[in-house]
Protein backbone atom coordinates (compact mmCIF):
# COMPACT_ATOMS: atom_id res chain seq x y z
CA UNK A 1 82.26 29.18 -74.74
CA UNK A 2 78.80 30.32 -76.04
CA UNK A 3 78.62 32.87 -72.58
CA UNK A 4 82.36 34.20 -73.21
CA UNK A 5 81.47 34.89 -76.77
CA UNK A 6 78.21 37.05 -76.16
CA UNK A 7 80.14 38.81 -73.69
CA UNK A 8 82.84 39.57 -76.22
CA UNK A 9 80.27 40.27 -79.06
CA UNK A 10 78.39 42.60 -76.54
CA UNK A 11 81.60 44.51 -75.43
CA UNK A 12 82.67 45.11 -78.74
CA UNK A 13 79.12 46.41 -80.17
CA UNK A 14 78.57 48.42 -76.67
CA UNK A 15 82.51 49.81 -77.06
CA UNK A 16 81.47 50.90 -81.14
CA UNK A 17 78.55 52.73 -80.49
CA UNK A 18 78.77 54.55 -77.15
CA UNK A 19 82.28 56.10 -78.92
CA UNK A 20 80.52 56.64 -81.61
CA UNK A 21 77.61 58.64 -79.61
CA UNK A 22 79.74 60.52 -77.52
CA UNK A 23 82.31 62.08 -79.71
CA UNK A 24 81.03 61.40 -83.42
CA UNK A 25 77.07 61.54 -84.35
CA UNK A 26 73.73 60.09 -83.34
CA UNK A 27 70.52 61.56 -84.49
CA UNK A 28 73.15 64.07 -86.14
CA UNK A 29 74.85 65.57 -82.66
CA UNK A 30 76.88 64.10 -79.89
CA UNK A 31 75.74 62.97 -76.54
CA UNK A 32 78.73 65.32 -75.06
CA UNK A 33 77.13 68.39 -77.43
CA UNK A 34 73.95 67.55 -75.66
CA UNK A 35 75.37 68.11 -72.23
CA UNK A 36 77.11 70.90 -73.02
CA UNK A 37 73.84 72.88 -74.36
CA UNK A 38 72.83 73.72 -70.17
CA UNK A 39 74.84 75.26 -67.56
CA UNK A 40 75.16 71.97 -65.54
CA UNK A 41 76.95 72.20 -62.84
CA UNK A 42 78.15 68.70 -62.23
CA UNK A 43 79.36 68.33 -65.91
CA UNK A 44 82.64 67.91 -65.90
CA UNK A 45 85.40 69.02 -69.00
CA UNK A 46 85.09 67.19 -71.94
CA UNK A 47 88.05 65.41 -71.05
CA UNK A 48 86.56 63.27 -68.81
CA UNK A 49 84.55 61.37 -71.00
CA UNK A 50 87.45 59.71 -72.62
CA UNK A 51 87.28 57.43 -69.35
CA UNK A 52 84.71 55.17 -71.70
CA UNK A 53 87.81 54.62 -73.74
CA UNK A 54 90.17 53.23 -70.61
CA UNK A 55 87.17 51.48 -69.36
CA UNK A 56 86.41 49.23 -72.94
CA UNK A 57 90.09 48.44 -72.93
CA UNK A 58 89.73 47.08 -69.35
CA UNK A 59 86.27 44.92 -69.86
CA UNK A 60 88.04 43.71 -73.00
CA UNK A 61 91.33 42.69 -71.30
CA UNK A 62 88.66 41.11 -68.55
CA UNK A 63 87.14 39.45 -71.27
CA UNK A 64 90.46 38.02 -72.85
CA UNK A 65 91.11 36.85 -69.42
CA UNK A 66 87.47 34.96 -68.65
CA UNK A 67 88.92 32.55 -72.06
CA UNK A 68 92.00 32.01 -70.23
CA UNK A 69 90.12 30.98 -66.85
CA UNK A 70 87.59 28.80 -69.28
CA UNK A 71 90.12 26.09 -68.80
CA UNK A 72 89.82 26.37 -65.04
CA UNK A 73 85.94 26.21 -64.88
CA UNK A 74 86.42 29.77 -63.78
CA UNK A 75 85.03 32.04 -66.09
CA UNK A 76 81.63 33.04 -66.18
CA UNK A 77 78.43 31.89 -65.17
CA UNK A 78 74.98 32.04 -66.46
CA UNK A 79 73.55 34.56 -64.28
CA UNK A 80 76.57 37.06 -64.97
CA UNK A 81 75.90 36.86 -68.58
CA UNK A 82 72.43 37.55 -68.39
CA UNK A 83 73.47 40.76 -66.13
CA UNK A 84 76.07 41.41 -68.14
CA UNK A 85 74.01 41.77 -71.82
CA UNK A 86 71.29 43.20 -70.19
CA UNK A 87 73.72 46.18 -68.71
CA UNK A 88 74.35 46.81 -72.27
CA UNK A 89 71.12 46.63 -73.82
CA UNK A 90 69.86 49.21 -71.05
CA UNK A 91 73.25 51.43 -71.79
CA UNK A 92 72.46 51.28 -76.02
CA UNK A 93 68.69 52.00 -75.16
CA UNK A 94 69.46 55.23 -73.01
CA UNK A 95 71.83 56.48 -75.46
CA UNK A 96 69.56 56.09 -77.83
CA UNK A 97 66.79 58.09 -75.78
CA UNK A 98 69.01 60.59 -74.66
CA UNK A 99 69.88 61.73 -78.12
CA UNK A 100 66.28 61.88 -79.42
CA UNK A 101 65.67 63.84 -76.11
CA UNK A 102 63.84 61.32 -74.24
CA UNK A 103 65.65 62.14 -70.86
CA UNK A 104 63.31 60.92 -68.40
CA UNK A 105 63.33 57.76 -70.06
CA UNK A 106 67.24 57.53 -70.59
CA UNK A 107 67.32 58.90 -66.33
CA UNK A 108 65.30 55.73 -65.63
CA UNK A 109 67.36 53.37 -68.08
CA UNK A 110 71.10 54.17 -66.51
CA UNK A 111 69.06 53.63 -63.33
CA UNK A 112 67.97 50.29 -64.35
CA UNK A 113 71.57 49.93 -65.84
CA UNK A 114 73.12 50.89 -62.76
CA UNK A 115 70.96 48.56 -60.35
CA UNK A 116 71.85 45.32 -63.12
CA UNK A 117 75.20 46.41 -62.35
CA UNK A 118 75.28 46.53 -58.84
CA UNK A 119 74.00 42.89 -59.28
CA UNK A 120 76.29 41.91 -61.20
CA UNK A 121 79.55 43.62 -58.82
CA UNK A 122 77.67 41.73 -55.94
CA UNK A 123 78.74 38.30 -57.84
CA UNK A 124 82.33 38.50 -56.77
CA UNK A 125 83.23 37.33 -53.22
CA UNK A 126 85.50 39.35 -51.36
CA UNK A 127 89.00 37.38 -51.70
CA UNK A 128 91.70 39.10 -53.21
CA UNK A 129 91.23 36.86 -56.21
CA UNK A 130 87.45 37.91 -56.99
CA UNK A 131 88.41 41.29 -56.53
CA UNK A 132 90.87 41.73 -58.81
CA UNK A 133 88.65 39.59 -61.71
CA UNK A 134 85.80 42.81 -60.20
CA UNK A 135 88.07 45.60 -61.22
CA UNK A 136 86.50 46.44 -64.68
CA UNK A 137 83.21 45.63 -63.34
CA UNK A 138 83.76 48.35 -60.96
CA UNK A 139 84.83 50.60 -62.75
CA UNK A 140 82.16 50.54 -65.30
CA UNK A 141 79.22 50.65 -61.95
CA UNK A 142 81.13 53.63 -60.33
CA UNK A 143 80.96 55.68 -63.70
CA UNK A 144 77.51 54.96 -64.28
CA UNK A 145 76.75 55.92 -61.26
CA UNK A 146 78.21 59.01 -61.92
CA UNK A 147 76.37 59.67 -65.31
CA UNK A 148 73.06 58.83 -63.42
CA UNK A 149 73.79 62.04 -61.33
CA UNK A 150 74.63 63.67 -64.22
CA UNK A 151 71.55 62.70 -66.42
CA UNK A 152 69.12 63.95 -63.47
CA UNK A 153 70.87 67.10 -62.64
CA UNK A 154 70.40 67.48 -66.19
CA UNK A 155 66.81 66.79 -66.41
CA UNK A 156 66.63 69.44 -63.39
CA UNK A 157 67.83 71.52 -65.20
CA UNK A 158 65.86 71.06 -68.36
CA UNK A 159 63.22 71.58 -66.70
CA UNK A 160 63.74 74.39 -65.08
CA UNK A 161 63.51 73.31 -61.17
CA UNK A 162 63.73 76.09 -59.03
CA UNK A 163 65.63 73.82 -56.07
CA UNK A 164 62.83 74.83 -53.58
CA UNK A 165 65.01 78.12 -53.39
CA UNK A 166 68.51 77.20 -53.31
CA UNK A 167 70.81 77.78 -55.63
CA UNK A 168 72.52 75.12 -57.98
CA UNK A 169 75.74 75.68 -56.59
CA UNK A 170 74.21 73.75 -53.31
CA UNK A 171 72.50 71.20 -54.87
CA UNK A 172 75.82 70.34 -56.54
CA UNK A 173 77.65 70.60 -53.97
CA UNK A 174 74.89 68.42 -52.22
CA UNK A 175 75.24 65.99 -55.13
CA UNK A 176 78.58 65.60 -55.39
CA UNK A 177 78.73 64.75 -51.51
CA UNK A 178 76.08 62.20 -52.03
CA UNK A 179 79.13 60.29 -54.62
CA UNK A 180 81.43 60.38 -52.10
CA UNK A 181 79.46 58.92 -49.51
CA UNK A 182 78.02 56.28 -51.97
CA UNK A 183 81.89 55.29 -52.99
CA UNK A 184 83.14 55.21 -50.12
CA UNK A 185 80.53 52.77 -48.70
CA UNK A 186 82.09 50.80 -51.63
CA UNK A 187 85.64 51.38 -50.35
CA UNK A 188 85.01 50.03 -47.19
CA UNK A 189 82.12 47.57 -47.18
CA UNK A 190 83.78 45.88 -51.01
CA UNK A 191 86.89 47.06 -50.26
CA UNK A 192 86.82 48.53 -53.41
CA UNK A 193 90.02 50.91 -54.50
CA UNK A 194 88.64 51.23 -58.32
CA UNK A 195 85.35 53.92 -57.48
CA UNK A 196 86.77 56.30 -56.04
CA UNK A 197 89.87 56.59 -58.71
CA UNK A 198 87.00 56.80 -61.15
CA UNK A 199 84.94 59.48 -59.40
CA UNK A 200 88.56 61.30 -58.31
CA UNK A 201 88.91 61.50 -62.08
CA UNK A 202 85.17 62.73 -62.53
CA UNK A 203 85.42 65.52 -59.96
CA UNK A 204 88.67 66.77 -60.68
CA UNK A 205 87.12 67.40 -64.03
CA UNK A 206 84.28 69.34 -62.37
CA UNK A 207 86.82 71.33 -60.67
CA UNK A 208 88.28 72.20 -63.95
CA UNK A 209 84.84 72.64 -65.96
CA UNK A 210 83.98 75.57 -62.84
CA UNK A 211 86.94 76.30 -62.10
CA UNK A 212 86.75 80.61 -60.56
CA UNK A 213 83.07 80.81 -62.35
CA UNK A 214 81.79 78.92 -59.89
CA UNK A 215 84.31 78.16 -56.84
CA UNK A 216 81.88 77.09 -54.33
CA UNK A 217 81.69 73.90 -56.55
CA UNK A 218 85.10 73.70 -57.60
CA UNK A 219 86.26 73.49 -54.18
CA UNK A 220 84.08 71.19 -53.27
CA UNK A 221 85.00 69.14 -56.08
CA UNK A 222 88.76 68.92 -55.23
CA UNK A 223 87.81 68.69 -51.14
CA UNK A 224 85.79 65.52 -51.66
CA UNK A 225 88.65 64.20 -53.96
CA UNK A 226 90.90 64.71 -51.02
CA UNK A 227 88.71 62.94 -49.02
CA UNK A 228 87.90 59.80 -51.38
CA UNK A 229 92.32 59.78 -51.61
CA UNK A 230 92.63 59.47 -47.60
CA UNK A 231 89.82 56.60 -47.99
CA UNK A 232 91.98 54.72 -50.58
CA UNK A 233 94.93 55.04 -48.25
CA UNK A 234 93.69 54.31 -44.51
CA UNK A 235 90.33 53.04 -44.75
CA UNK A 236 89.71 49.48 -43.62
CA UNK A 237 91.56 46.74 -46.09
CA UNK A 238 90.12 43.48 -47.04
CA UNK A 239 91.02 40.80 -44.25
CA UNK A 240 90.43 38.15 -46.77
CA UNK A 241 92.79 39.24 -49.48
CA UNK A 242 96.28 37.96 -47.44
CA UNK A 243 94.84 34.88 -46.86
């Protein structure tokens, strides 16, 4: 009970002050005002950053469910909680760093974050049970991985990288491509069909953000959503899950 209730506590303070960053204050501006100050590319509209809403109603609903499956001997173990807090300690801290403009230090803190989180997505066996239980899990390591990009094409950005001559527009383009093939070694290898609904949803709203400014990238942007959709639909399916 005392695992399912740090969890919970954790959520709930994570949930609180990430909303709080992102659309109210911190260090008196938002971490969305902050991104929008450079001409980053791979920033999508503001509207995608409401996914951190959808995505504390899931890990809450999977944390309602872990007391359900306490009965069972089914809900958590020790090692998941110990990924699990320190995910959120590492999110809080690069927040935090981000919004008192420490970005190298907030670029290697979602790394950290992201790596925890991986660990903590590797926990669940592929059966169609485990995978279902991993859907909030992966939806919270697929965006993260796509604020990581963000936060270092950012920091490029910042600090002025010349791209060893080639223009942004490639490197996004290059970055975006580098998702896609990241998510849909997810799709197949962890049969996973939550990453690349969370990155469709991320690049669509690059598409928008670009949109005729810069169309290079906003093609892009919709092509690999095309091609992370005909993933989701014919790309290998979990053997284990009809058992």
């Amino acid at each position: 009970m005392a695992r399912l209730i740090t969890i919970l506590l954790s959520t709930i303070v994570a949930a609180v002050f990430t909303i709080n960053a992102f659309w109210l204050q911190l260090n008196g501006v938002s971490t969305i005002d902050i991104i929008n100050r450079l001409p980053v590319l791979f920033a999508p509209s503001n509207y995608v950053f409401s996914i951190w809403i959808i995505l504390y109603i899931l890990l809450l609903i999977w944390v309602l469910k872990l007391f359900k499956l306490q009965r069972l001997n089914e809900a958590v173990t020790s090692k998941q909680t110990y990924l699990f807090v320190a995910i959120i300690i590492f999110q809080l801290i690069s927040i935090v760093s981000w919004h008192y403009e420490q970005f190298f230090a907030s670029v290697i803190l979602i790394a950290l974050q992201f790596v925890l989180l991986f660990l903590l997505y590797l926990t669940y066996p592929l059966n169609g049970k485990s995978i279902q239980n991993r859907f909030p899990i992966a939806a919270y390591l697929s965006w993260t991985f796509f604020l990581l990009i963000l936060s270092i094409c950012y920091v490029l950005v910042h600090i002025q990288w010349n791209g060893f001559g080639l223009s942004n527009a490639l490197w996004c383009v290059l970055a975006m491509t580098i998702g896609t093939a990241v998510i849909m070694h997810l799709r197949y290898h962890h049969y996973d069909l939550v990453s690349p609904v969370v990155f469709i949803w991320c690049y669509v709203g690059i598409a928008i953000d670009n949109g005729f400014d810069e169309l290079l990238v906003a093609t892009a942007a919709l092509f690999l959503s095309g091609v992370m959709v005909v993933g989701m639909l014919f790309m290998k399916k979990n053997p284990v899950s009809s058992r």
